[in-house]
Each structure stands twice: as structure tokens, then as C-alpha cells.
N, C-alpha and C. Protein backbone atom coordinates (compact mmCIF):
# COMPACT_ATOMS: atom_id res chain seq x y z
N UNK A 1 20.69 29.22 4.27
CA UNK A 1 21.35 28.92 3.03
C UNK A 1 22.10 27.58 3.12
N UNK A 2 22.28 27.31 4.12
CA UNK A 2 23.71 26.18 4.39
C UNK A 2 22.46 24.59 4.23
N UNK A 3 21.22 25.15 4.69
CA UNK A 3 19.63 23.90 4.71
C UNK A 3 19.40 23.41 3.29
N UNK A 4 19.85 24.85 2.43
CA UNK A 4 19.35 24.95 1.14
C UNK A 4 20.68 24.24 0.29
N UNK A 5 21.50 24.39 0.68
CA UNK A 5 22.56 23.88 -0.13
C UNK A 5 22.80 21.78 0.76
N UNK A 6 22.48 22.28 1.39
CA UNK A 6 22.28 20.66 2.34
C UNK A 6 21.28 19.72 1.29
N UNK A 7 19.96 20.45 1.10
CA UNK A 7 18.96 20.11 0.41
C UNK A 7 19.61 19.42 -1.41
N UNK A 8 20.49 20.14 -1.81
CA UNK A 8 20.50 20.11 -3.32
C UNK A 8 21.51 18.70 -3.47
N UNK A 9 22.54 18.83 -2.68
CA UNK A 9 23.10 17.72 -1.96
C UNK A 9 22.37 16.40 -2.20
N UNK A 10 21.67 16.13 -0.79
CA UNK A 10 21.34 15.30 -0.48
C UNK A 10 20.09 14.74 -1.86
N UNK A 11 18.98 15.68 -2.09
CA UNK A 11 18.18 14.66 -3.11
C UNK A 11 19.08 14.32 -4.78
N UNK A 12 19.99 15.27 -5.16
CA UNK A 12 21.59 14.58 -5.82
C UNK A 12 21.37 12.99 -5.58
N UNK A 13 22.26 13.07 -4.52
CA UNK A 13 22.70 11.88 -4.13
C UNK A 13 21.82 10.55 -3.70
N UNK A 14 20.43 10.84 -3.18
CA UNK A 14 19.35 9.95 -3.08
C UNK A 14 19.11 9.40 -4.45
N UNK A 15 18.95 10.47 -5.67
CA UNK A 15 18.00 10.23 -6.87
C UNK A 15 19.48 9.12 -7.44
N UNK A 16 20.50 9.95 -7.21
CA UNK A 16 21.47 9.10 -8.57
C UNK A 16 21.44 7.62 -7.68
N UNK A 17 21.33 7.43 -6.54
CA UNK A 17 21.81 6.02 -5.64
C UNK A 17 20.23 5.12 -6.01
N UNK A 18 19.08 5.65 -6.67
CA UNK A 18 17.91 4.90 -6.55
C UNK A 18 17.72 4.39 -8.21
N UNK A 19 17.24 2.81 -7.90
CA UNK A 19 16.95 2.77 -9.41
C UNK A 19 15.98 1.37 -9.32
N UNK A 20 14.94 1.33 -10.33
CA UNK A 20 14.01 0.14 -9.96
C UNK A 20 14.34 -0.83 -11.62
N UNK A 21 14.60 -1.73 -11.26
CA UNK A 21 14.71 -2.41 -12.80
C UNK A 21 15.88 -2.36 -13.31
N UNK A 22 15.65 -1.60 -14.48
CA UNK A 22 16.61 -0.87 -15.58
C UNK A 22 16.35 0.55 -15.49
N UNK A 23 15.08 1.00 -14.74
CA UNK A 23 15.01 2.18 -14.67
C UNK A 23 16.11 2.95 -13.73
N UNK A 24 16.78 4.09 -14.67
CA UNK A 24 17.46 5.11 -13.05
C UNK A 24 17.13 6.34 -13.39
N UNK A 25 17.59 7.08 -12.56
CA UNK A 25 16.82 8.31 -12.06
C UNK A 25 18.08 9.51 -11.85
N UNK A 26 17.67 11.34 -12.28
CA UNK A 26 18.53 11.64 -12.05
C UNK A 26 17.65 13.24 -11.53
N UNK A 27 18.27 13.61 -10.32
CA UNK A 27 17.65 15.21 -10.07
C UNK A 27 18.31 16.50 -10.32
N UNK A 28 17.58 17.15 -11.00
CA UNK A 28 18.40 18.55 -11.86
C UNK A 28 18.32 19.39 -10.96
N UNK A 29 17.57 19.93 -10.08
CA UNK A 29 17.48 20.77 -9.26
C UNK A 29 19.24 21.25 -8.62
N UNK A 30 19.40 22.58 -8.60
CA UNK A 30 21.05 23.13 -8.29
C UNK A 30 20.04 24.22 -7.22
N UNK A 31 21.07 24.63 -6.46
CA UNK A 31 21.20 25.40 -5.47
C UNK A 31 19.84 26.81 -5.81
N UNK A 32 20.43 27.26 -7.20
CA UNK A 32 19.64 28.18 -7.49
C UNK A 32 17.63 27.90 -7.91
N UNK A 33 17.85 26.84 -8.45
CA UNK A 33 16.32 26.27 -8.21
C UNK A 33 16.05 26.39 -6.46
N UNK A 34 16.15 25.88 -5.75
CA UNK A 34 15.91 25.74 -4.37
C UNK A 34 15.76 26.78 -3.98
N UNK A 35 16.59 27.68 -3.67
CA UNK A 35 16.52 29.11 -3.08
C UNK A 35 15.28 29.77 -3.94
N UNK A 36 15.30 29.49 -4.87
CA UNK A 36 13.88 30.66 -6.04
C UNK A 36 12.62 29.84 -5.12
N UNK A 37 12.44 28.23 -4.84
CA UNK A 37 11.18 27.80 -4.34
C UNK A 37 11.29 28.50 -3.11
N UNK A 38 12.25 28.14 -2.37
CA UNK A 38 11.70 28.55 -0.71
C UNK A 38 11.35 30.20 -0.55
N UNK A 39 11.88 31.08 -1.86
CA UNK A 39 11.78 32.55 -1.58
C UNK A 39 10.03 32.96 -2.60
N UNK A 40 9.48 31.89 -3.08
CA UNK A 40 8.47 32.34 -3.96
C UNK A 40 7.79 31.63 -2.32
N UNK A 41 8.09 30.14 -2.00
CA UNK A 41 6.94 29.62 -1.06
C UNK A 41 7.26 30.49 0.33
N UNK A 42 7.82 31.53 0.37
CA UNK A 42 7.88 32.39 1.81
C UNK A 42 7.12 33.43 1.35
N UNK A 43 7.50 34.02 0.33
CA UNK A 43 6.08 35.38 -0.17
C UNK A 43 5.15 34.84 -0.43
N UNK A 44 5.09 34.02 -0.51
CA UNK A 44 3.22 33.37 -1.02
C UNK A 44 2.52 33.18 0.36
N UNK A 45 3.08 32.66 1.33
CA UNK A 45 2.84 32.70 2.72
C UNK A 45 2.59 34.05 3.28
N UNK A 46 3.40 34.75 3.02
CA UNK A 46 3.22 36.16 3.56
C UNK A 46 2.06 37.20 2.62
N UNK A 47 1.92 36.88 1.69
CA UNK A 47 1.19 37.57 1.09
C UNK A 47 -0.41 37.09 0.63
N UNK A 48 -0.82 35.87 1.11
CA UNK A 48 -2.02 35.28 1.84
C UNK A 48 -1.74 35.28 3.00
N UNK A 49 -1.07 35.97 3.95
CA UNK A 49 -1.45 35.83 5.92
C UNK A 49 -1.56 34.22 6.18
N UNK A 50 -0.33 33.93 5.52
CA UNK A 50 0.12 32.38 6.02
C UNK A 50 -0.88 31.27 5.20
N UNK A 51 -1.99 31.42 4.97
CA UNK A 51 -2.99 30.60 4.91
C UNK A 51 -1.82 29.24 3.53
N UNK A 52 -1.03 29.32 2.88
CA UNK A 52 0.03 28.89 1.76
C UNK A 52 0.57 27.65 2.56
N UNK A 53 1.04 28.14 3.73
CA UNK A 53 1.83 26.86 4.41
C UNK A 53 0.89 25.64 4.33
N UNK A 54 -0.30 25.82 4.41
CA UNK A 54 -1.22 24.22 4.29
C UNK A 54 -1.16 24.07 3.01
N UNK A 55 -0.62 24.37 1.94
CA UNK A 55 -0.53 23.94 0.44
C UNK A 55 1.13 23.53 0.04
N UNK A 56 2.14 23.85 1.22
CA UNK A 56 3.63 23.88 1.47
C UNK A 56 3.70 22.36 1.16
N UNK A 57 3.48 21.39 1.60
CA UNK A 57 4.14 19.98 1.12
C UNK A 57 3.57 19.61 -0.43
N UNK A 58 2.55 20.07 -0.61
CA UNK A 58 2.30 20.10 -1.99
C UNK A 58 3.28 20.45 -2.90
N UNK A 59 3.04 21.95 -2.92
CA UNK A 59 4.64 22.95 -3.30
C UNK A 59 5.82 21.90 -3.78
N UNK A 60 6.20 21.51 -2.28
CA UNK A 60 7.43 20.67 -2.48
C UNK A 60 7.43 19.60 -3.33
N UNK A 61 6.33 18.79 -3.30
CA UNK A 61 6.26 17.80 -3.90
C UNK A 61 6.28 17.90 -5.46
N UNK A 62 5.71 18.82 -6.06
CA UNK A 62 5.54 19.26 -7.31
C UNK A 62 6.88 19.62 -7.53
N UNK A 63 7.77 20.46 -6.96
CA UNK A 63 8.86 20.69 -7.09
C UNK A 63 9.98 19.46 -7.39
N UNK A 64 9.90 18.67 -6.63
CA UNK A 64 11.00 17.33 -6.58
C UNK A 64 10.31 17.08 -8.23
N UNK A 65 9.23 16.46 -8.41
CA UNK A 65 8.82 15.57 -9.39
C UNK A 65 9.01 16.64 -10.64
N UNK A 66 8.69 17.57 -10.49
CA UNK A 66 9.41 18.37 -12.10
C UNK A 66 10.91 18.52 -11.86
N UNK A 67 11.42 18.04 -11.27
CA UNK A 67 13.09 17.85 -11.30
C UNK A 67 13.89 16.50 -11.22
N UNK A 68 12.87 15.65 -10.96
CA UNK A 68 13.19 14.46 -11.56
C UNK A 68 13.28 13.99 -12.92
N UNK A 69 14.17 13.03 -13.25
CA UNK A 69 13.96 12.68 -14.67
C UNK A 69 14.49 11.17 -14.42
N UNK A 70 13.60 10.39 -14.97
CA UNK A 70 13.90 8.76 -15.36
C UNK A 70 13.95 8.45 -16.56
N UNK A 71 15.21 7.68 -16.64
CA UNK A 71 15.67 6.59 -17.75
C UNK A 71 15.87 5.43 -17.90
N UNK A 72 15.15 4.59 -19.06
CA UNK A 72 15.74 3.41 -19.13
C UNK A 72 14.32 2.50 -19.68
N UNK A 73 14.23 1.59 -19.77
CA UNK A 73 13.07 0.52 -20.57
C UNK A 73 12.09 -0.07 -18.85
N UNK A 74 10.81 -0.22 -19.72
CA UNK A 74 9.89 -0.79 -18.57
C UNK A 74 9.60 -2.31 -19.44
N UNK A 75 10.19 -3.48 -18.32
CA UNK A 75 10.04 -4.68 -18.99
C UNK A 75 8.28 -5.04 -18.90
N UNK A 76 7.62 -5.35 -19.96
CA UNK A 76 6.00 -5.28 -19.50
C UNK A 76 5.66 -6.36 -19.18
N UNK A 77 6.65 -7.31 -19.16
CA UNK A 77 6.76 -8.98 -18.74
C UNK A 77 6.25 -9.05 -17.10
N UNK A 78 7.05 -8.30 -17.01
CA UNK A 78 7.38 -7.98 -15.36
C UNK A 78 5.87 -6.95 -14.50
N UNK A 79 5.15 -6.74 -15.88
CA UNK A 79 4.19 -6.25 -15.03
C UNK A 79 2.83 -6.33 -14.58
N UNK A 80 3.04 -8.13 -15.49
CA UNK A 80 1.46 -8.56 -15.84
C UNK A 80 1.15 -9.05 -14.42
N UNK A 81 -0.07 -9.12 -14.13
CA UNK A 81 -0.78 -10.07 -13.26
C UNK A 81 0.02 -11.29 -12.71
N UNK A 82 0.09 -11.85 -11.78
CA UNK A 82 0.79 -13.04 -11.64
C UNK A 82 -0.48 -14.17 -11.88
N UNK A 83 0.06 -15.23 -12.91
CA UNK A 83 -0.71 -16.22 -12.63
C UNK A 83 -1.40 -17.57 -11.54
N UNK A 84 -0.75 -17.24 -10.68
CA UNK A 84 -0.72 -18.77 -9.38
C UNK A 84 -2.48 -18.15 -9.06
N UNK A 85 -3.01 -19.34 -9.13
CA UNK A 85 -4.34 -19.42 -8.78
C UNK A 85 -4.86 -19.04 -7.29
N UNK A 86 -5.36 -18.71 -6.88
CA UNK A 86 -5.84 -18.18 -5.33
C UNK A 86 -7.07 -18.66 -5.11
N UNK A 87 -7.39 -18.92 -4.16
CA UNK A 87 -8.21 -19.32 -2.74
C UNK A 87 -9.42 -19.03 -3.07
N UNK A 88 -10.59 -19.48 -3.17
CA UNK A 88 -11.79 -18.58 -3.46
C UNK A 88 -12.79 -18.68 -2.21
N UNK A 89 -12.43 -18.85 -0.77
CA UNK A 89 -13.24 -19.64 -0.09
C UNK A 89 -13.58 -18.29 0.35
N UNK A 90 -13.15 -16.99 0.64
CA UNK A 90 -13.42 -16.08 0.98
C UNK A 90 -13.09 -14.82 0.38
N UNK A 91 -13.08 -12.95 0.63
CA UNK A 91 -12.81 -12.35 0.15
C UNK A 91 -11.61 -11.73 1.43
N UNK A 92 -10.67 -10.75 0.75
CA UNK A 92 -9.93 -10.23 0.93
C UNK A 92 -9.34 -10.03 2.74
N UNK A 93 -10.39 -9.31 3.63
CA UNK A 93 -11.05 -9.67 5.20
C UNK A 93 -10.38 -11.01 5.80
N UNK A 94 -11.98 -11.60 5.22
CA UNK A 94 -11.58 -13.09 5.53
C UNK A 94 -10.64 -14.18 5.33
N UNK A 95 -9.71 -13.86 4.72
CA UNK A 95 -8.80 -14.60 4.12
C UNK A 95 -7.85 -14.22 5.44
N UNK A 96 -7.87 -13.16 5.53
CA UNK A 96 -6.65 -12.92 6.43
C UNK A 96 -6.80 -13.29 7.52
N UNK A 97 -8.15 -13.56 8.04
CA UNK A 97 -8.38 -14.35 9.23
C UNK A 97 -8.55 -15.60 8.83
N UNK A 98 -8.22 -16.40 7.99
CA UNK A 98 -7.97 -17.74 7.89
C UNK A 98 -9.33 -18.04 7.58
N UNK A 99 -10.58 -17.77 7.06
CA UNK A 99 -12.11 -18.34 7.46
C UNK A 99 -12.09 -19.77 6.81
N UNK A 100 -11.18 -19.85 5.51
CA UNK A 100 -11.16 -21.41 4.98
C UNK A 100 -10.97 -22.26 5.80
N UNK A 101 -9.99 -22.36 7.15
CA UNK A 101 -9.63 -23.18 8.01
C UNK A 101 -11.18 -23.81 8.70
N UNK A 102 -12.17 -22.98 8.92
CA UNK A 102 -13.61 -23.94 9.64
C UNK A 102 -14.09 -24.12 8.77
């Protein structure tokens, strides 16, 4: 219980401290959400003969992201293509080994 209340804590405090842009971010998840996942993802384990735990980071993951919530404007300025012209002497590989240089 003390993991589970550690847990509600800490992604709190990650989500409100993270923000990209103008976008910020806030996680609803309370104590009592947490304890309902880990007690549905422990009978689901037990009641397939474990085979659940290889679907367990999934679980979680689905969990965080339906308890996330973001706010705020996406500048679309900021999301075009960059214009500066590039290199055409090679593809992607070769570039990184320099092949324009011979």
C-alpha cells in the first residue's frame, strides 16, 4: 500500500512539473484508482495461471494515458517541416559516413 500511495505521488508530481510549449499536463489518478488497477491486474494474473503478466506493462500504460489530461494550444508554426535545404549527394546511411567528402 505504502508502493501504491508512493505511486499516486510521484506521477502527481512528474505530470504537473512537465510541459512542452504551451502545452501542460495534469494526472487524475488518486490512490483509489491505483489500488482498483493493481487488484484487477493481480486477479487477471491469477485467473489466467499468470499468462496476464506479459500483457502487465501494457495494462499500465493504458492506465497512465487514460489519466492523463493535456492543456493548452498547439502552435502549427512550430510544426512544419524545416526549410534549410540538405545535401543530396547521398541517402540517410551515407551521409552519416560522410560519402560527399570522396
Amino acid at each position: 500500500m505504502a508502493y501504491v500511495n508512493f505511486l499516486t505521488h510521484y506521477y502527481k508530481a512528474a505530470v504537473e512539473w512537465m510541459s512542452i510549449g504551451d502545452i501542460t499536463f495534469q494526472f487524475d489518478a488518486d490512490f483509489k484508482d491505483w489500488m482498483g488497477f493493481y487488484l484487477r491486474t493481480i486477479g487477471l494474473t491469477i485467473v489466467t495461471i499468470g499468462f496476464a503478466i506479459f500483457v502487465y506493462n501494457f495494462r499500465k500504460w493504458q492506465f497512465i494515458t487514460s489519466h492523463l489530461n493535456a492543456f493548452g494550444t498547439v502552435d502549427v508554426d512550430q510544426l512544419i517541416q524545416s526549410q534549410t535545404v540538405a545535401p543530396r549527394e547521398a541517402e540517410g546511411f551515407l551521409d552519416a559516413l560522410d560519402i560527399g567528402a570522396f
